[in-house]
N, C-alpha and C. Protein backbone atom coordinates (compact mmCIF):
# COMPACT_ATOMS: atom_id res chain seq x y z
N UNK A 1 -117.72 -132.08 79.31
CA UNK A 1 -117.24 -133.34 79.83
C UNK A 1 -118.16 -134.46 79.35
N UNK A 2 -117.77 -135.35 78.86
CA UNK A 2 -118.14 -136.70 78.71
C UNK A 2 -118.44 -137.81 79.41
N UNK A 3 -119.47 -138.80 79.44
CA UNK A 3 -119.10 -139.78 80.35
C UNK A 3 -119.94 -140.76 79.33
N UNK A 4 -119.95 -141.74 79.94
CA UNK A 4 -120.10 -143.43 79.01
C UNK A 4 -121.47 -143.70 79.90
N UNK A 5 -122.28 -144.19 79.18
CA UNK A 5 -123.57 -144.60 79.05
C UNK A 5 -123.84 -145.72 78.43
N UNK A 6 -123.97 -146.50 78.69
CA UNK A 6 -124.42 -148.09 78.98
C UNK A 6 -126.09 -148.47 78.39
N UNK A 7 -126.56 -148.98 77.12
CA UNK A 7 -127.85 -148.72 76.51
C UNK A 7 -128.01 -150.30 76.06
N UNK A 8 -128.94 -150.59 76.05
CA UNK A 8 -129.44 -151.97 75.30
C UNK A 8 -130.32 -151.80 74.14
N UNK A 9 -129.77 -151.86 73.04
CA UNK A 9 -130.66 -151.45 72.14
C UNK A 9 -131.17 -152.57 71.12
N UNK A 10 -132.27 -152.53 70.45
CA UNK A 10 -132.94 -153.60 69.77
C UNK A 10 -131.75 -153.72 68.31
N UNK A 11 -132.08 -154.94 67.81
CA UNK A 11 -130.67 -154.71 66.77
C UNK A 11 -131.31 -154.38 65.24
N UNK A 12 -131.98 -154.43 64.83
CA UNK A 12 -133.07 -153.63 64.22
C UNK A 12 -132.65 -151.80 64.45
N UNK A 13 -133.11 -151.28 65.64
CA UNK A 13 -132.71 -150.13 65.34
C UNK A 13 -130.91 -149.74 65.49
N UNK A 14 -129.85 -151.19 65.65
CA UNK A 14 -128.74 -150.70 65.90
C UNK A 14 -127.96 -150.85 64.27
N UNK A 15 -129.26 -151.67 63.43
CA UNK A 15 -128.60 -152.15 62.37
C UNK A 15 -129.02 -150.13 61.11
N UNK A 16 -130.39 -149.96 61.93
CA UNK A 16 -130.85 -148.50 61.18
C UNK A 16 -129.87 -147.18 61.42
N UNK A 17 -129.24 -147.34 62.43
CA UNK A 17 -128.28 -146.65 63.11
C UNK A 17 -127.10 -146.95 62.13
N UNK A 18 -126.68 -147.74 61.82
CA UNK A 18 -125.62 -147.88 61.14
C UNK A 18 -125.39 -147.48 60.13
N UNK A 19 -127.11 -147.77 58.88
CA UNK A 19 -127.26 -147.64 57.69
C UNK A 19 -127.43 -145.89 57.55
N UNK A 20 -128.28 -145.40 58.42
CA UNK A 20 -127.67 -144.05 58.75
C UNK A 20 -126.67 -142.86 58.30
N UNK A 21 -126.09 -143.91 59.40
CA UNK A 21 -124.67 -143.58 59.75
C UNK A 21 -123.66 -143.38 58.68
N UNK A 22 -123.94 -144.98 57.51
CA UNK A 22 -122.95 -144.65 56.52
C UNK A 22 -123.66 -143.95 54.98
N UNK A 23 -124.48 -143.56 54.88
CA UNK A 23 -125.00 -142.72 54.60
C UNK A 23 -124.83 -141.55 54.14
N UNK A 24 -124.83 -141.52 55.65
CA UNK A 24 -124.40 -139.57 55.70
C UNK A 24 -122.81 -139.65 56.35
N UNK A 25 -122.09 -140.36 56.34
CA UNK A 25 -120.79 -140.21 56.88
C UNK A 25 -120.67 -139.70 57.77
N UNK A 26 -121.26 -139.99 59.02
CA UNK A 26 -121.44 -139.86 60.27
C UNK A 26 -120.86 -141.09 60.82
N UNK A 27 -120.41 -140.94 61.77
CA UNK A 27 -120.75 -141.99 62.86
C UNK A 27 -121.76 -142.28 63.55
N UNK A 28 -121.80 -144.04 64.15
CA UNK A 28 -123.03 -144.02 64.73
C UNK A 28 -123.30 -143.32 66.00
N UNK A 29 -122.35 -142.84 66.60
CA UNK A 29 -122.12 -142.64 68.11
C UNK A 29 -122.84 -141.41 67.77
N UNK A 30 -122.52 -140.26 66.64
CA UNK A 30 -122.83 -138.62 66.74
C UNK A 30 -124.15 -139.00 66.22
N UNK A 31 -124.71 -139.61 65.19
CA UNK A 31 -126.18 -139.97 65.52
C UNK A 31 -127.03 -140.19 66.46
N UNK A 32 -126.56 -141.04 67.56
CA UNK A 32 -127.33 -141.77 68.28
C UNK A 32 -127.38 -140.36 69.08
N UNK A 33 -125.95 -139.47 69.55
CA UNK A 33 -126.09 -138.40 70.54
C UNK A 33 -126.80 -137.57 70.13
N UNK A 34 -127.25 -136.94 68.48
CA UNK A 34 -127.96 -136.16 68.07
C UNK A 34 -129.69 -136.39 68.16
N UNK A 35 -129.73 -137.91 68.04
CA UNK A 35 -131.05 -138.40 68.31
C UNK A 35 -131.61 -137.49 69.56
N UNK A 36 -130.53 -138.47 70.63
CA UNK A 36 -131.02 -137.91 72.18
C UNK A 36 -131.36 -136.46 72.49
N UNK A 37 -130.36 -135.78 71.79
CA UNK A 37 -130.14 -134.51 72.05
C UNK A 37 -131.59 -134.12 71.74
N UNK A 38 -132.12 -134.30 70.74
CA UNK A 38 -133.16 -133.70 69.73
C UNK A 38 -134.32 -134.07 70.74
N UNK A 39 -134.19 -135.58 70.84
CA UNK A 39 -135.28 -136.18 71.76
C UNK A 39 -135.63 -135.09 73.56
N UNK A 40 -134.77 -135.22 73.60
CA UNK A 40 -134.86 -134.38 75.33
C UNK A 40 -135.08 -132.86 74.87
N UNK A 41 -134.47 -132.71 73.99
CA UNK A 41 -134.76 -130.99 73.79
C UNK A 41 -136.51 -131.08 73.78
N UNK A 42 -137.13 -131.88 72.52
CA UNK A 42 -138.35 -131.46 72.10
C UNK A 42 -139.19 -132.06 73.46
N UNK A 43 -138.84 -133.33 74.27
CA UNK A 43 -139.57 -133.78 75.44
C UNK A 43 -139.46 -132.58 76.59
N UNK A 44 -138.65 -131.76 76.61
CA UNK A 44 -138.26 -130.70 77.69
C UNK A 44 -138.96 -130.06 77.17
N UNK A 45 -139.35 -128.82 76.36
CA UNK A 45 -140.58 -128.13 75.72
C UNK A 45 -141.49 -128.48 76.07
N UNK A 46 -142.22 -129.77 75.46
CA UNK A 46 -143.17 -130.00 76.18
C UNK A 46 -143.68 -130.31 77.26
N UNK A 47 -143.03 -130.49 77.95
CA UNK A 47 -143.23 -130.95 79.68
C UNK A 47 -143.87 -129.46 79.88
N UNK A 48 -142.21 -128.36 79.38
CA UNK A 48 -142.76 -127.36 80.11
C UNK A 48 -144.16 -126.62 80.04
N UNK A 49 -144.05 -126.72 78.19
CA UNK A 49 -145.45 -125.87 78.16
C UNK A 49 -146.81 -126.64 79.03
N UNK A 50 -146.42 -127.52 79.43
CA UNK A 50 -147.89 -128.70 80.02
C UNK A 50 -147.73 -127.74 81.09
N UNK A 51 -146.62 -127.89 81.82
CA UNK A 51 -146.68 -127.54 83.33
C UNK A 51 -146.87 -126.26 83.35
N UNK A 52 -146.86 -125.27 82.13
CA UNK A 52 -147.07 -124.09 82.14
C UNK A 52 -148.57 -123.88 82.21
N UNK A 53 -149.28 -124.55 81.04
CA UNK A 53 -150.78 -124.58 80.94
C UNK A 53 -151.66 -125.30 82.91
N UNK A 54 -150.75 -126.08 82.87
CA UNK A 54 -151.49 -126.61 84.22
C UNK A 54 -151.27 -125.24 85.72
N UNK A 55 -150.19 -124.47 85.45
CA UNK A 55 -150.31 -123.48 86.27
C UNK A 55 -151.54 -122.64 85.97
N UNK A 56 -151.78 -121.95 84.54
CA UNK A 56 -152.70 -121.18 84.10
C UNK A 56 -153.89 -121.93 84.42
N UNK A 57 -154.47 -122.95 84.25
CA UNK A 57 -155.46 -123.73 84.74
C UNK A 57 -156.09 -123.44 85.92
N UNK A 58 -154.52 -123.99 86.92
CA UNK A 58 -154.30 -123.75 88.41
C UNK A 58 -155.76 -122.51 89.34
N UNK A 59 -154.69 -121.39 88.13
CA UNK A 59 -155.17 -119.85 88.37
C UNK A 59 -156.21 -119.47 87.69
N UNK A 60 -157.35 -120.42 87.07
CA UNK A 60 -158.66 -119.83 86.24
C UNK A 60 -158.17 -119.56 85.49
N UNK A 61 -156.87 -119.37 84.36
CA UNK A 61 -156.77 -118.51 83.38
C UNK A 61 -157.67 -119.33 82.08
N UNK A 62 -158.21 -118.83 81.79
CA UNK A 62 -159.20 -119.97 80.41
C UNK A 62 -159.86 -118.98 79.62
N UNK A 63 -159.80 -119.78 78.71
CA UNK A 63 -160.42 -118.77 77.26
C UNK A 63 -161.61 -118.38 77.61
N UNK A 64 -162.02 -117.19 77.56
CA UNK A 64 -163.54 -116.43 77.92
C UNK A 64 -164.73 -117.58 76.68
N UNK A 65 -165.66 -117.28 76.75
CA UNK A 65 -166.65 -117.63 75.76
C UNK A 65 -166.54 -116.81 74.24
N UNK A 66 -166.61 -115.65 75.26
CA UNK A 66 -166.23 -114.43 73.28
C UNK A 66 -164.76 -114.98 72.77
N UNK A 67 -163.31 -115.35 73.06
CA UNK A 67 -162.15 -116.04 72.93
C UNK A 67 -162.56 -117.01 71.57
N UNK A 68 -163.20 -118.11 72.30
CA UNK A 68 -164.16 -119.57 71.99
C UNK A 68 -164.96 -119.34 70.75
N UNK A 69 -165.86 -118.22 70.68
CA UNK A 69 -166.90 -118.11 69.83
C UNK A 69 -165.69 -117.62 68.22
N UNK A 70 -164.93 -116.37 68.67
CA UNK A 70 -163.75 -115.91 67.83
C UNK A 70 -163.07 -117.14 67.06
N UNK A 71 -162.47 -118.07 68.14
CA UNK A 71 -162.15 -118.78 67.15
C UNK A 71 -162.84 -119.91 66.48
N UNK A 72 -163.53 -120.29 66.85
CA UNK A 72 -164.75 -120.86 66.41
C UNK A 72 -165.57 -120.30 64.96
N UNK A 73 -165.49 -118.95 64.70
CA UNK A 73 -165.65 -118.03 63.39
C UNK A 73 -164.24 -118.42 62.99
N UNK A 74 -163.35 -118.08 63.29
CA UNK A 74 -162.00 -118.36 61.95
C UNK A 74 -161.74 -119.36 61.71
N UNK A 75 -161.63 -120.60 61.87
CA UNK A 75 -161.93 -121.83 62.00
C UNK A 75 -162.88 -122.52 61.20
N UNK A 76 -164.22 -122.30 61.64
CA UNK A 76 -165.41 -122.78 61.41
C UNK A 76 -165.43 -124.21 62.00
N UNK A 77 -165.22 -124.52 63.15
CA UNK A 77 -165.13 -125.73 63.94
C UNK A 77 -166.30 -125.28 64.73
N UNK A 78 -167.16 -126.57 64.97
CA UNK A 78 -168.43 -126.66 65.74
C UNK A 78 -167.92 -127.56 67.00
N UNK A 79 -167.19 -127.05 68.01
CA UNK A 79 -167.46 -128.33 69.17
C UNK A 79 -168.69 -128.97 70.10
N UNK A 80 -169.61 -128.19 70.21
CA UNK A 80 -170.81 -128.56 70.45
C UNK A 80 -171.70 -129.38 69.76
């Protein structure tokens, strides 16, 4: 199901939208929805993995020192 959504957009990006658009022989409308789509997909991922890491946090889960030192050898990154 569909519904209509109401956006104010700068005309700069409505004029990039267009050029786009004719382009690739798209419309601007399946652009703009593919944008979003893409946008919320990759913003939803990351939320989650945050809120995932902030549970593990929550619960002590954290890289041991031997973890740290390991990758610290494959790497060769000094954070100290």
């Amino acid at each position: 199901m569909n519904t209509t959504l109401s956006l104010r957009i700068p005309k700069k990006t409505v004029e990039q939208l267009g050029q786009l658009a004719k382009a690739t022989g798209k419309s601007r409308n399946f652009i703009a929805i593919q944008a979003m789509q893409d946008f919320i997909e990759r913003e939803a991922w990351q939320v989650a993995e945050i809120m995932e890491a902030i549970k593990e946090a929550d619960a002590g889960d954290f890289a041991s020192d031997e973890e740290i030192a390991a990758l610290d050898s494959k790497w060769g990154y000094r954070a100290d």
